[in-house]
Protein backbone atom coordinates (compact mmCIF):
# COMPACT_ATOMS: atom_id res chain seq x y z
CA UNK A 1 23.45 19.46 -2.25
CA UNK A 2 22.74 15.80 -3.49
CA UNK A 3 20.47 17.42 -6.20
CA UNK A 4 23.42 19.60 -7.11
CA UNK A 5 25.68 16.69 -7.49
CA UNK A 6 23.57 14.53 -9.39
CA UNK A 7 22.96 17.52 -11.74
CA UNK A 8 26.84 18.49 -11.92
CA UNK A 9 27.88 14.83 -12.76
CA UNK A 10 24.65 13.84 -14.69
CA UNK A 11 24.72 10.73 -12.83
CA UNK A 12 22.25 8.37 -10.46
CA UNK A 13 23.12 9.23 -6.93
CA UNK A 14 21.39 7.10 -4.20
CA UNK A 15 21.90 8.42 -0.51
CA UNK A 16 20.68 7.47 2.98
CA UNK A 17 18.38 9.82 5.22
CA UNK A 18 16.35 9.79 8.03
CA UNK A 19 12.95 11.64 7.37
CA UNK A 20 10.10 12.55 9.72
CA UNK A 21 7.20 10.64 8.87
CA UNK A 22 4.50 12.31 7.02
CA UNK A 23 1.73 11.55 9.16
CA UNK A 24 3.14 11.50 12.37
CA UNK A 25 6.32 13.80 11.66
CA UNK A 26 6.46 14.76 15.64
CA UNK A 27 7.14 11.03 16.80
CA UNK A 28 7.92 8.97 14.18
CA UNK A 29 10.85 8.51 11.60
CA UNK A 30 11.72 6.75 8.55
CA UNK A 31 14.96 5.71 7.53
CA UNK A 32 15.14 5.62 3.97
CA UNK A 33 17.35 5.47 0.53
CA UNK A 34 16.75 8.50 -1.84
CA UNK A 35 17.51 7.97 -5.50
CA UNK A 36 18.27 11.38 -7.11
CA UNK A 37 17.96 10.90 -11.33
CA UNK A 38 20.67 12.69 -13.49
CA UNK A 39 18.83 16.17 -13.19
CA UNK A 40 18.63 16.09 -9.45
CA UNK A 41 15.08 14.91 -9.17
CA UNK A 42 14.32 12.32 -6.47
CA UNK A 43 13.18 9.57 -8.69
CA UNK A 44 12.13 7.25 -5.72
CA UNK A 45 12.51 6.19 -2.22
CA UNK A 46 12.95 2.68 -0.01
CA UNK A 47 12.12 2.88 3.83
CA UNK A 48 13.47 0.40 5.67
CA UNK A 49 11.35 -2.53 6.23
CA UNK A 50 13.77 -4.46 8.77
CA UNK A 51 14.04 -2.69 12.21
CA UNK A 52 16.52 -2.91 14.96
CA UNK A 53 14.46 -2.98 18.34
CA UNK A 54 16.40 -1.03 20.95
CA UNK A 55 18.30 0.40 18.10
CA UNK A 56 15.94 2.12 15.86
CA UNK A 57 12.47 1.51 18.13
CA UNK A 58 11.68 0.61 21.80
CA UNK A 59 9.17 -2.56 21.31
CA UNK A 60 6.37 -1.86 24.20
CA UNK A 61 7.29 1.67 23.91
CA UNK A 62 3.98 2.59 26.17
CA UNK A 63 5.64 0.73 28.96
CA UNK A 64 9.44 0.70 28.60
CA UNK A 65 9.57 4.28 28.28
CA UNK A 66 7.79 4.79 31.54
CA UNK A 67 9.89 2.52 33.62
CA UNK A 68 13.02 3.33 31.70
CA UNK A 69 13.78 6.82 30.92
CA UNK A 70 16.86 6.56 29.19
CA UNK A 71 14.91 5.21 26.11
CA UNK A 72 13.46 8.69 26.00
CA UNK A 73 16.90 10.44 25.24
CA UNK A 74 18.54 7.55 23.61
CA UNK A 75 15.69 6.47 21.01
CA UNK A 76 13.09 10.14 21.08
CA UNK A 77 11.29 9.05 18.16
CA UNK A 78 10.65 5.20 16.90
CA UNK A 79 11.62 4.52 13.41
CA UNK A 80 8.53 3.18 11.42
CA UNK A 81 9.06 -0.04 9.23
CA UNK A 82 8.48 1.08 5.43
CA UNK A 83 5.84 -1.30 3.70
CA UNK A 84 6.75 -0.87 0.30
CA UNK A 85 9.78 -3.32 -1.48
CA UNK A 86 10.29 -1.30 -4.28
CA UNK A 87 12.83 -1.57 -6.95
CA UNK A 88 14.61 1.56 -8.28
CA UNK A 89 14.85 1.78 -12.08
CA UNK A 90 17.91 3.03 -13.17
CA UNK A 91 19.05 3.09 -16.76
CA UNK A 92 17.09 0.62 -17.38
CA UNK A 93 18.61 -1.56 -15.00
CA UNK A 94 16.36 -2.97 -11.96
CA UNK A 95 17.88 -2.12 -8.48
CA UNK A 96 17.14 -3.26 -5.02
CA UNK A 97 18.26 -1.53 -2.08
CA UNK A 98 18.56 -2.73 1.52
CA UNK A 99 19.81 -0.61 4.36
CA UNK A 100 22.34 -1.76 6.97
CA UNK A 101 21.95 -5.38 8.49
CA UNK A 102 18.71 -5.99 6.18
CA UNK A 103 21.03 -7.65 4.33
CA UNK A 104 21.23 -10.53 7.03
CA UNK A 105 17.97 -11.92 6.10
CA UNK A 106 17.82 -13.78 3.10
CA UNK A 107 14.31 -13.89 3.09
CA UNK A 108 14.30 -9.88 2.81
CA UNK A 109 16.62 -9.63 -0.35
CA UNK A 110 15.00 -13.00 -2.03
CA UNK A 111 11.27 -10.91 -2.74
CA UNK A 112 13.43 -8.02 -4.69
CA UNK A 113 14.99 -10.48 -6.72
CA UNK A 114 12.23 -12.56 -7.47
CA UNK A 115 10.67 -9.01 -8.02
CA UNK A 116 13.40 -8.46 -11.10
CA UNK A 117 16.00 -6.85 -9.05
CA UNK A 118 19.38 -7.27 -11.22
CA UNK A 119 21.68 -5.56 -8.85
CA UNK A 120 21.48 -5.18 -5.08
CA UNK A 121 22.96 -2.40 -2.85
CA UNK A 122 23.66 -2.30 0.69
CA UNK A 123 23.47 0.89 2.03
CA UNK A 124 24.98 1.24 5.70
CA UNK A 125 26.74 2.96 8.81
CA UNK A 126 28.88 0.99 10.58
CA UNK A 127 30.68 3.62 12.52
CA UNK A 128 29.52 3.17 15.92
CA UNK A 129 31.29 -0.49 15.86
CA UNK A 130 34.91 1.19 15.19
CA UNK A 131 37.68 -1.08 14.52
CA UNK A 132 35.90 -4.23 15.45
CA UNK A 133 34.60 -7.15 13.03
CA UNK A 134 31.84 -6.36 12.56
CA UNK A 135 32.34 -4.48 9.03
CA UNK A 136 34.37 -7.68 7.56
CA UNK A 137 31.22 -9.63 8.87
CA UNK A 138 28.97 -6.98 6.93
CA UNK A 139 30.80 -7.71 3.96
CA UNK A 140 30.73 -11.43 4.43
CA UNK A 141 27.18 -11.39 4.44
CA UNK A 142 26.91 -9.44 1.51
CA UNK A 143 28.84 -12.62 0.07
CA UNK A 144 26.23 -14.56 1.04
CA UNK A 145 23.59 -12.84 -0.74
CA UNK A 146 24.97 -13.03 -3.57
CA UNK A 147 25.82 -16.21 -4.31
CA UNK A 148 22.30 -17.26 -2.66
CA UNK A 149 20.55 -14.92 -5.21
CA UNK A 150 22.74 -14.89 -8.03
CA UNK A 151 23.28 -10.50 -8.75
CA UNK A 152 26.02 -8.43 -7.83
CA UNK A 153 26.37 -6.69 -4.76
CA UNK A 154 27.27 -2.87 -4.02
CA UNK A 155 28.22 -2.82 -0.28
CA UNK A 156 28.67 0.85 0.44
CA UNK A 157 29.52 1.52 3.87
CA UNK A 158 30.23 5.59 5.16
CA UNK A 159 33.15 4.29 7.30
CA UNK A 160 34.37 0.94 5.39
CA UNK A 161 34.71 -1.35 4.41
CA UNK A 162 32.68 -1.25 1.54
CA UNK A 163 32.99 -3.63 -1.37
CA UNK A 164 31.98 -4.53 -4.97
CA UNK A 165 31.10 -8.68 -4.92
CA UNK A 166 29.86 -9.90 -7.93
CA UNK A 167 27.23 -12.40 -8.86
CA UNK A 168 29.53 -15.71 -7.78
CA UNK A 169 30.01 -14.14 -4.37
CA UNK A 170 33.49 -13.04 -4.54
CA UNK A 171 34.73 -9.96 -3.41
CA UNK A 172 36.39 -8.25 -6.62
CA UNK A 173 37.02 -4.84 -5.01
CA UNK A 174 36.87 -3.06 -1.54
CA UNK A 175 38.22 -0.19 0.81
CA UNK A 176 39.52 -0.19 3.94
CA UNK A 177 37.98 0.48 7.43
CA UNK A 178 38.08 4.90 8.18
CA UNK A 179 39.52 5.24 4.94
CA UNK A 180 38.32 7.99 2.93
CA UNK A 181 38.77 7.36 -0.67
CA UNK A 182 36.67 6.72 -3.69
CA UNK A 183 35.89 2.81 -5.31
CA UNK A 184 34.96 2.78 -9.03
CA UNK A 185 33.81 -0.64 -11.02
CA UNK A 186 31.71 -1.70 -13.31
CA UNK A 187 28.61 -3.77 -12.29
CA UNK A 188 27.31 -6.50 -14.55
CA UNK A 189 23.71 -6.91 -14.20
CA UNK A 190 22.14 -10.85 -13.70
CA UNK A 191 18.73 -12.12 -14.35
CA UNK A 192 17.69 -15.55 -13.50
CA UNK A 193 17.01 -17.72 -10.56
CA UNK A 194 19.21 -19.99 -8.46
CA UNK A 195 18.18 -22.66 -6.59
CA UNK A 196 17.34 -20.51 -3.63
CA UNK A 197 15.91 -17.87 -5.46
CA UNK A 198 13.17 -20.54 -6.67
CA UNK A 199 13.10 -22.55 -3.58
CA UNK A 200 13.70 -19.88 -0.70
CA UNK A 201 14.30 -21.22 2.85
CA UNK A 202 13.17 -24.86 1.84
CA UNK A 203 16.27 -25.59 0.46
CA UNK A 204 17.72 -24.64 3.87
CA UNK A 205 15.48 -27.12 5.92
CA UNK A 206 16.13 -29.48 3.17
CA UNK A 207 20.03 -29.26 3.74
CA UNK A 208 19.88 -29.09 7.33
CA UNK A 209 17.52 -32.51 7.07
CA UNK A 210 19.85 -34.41 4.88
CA UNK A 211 22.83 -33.72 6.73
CA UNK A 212 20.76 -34.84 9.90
CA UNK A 213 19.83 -37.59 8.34
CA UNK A 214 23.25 -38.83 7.32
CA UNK A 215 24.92 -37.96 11.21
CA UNK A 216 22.23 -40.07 12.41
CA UNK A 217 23.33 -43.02 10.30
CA UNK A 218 26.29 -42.99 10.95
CA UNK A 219 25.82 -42.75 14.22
CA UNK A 220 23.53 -45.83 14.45
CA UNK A 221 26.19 -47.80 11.92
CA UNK A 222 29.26 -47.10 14.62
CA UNK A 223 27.14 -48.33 17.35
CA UNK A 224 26.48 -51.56 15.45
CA UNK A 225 30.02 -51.88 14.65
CA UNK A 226 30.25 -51.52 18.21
CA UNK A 227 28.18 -54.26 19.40
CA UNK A 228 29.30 -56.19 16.49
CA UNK A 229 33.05 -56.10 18.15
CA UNK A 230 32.20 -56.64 21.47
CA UNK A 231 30.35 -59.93 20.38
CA UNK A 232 32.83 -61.56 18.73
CA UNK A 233 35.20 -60.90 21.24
CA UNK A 234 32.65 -62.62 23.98
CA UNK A 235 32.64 -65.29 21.59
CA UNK A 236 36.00 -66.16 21.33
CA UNK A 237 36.35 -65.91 25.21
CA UNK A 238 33.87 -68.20 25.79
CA UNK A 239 34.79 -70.87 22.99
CA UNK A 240 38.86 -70.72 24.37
CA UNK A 241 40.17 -74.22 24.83
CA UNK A 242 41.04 -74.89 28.80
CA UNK A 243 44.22 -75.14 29.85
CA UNK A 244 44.86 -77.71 32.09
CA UNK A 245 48.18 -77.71 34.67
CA UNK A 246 50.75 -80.59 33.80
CA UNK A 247 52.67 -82.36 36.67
CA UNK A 248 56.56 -82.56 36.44
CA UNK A 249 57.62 -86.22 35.40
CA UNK A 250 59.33 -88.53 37.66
């Protein structure tokens, strides 16, 4: 069917599956992003790298699954983390892919761009969490990740909301939550690298450092002020002239 589309519209059409794994098809799974070219061929494929334990594997699944047979019929078959970061190429245009809260870790998505990725897309479900937050959060961190890295995000979501944000992080078009309808825009592609692109995660220790730094001086200068106060105040208690009673005249 997705071949059939992308042929119909001669257009890129990237889609989410879940695909037994080719060595070990009876007890693993992937979860992956297909990229179907403009005459329905699959021109390439992302597993995710970023796995949910207890949501898409059961860490210690030798034991757990012994003493806790619910795993069994909640989570059959373990998803296996892909290995692979690969960028899709798509009319000439370099394009990363994350699936679902991937997107959370900055230190996933910075590798792709560094890698040449010029647009990033967010593929996800966020069904199961209904009406809830979450989704605006999704989107949110989407924000992040593009102002961190610099590129356009595509934050496409099968239930909402999904969004476009461009480069600056801003949020130039999105749906609503359950509603079925279709977003058009035009991406710009961006090349370069921002501070945290070049940098990564120092710049975060860096940050969280200087603001340290400057709490803890202004701690220590209140406290001196402190002192300072209650000094002088000593002072002029101790250095008050004594007043002595006067007798009534006769």
């Amino acid at each position: 069917r997705l071949e059939r589309t992308a042929r119909e519209h001669a257009a890129w059409v990237l889609a989410n599956a879940t695909a037994d794994h080719p060595d070990e098809p009876d007890e693993h799974v992937l979860n992956l992003n297909v990229l179907y070219d403009p005459d329905g061929k699959v021109a390439g494929t992302y597993a995710k790298r970023h796995l949910v334990p207890f949501g898409e594997y059961v860490p210690l699944g030798s034991i757990l699954r012994e003493l806790l047979p619910v795993f069994d019929e909640e989570i059959p078959r373990d998803f296996v983390a892909g290995r692979e970061a690969e960028l899709f190429d798509v009319a000439d245009v370099a394009l990363a892919t994350v699936v679902c809260f991937e997107s959370a870790f900055g230190y996933e998505v910075r590798p792709l761009v560094r890698d040449g990725a010029e647009v990033i897309v967010v593929s996800t479900n966020n069904r199961s969490y209904r009406r809830s937050a979450n989704s605006a959060q999704h989107v949110a961190i989407g924000q992040m990740r593009a102002a961190e890295t610099g590129r356009p995000v595509v934050h496409a979501a099968i239930s909402g909301i999904s969004a476009f944000i461009d480069a600056d992080g801003e949020v130039v078009a999105q749906t609503r939550l359950f509603d079925r309808t279709v977003l058009q825009r035009t991406v710009v592609a961006h090349r370069g690298e921002t501070i945290y692109v070049r940098f990564g995660d120092w710049i975060v220790w860096i940050s969280i450092l200087v603001v340290a730094g400057h709490a803890a001086t202004a701690v220590r200068r209140r406290g001196r002020e402190s002192v300072d106060s209650a000094g002088g105040d000593e002072l002029r208690a101790t250095t008050a002239p004594e007043l002595s009673p006067t007798g009534d005249r006769a």
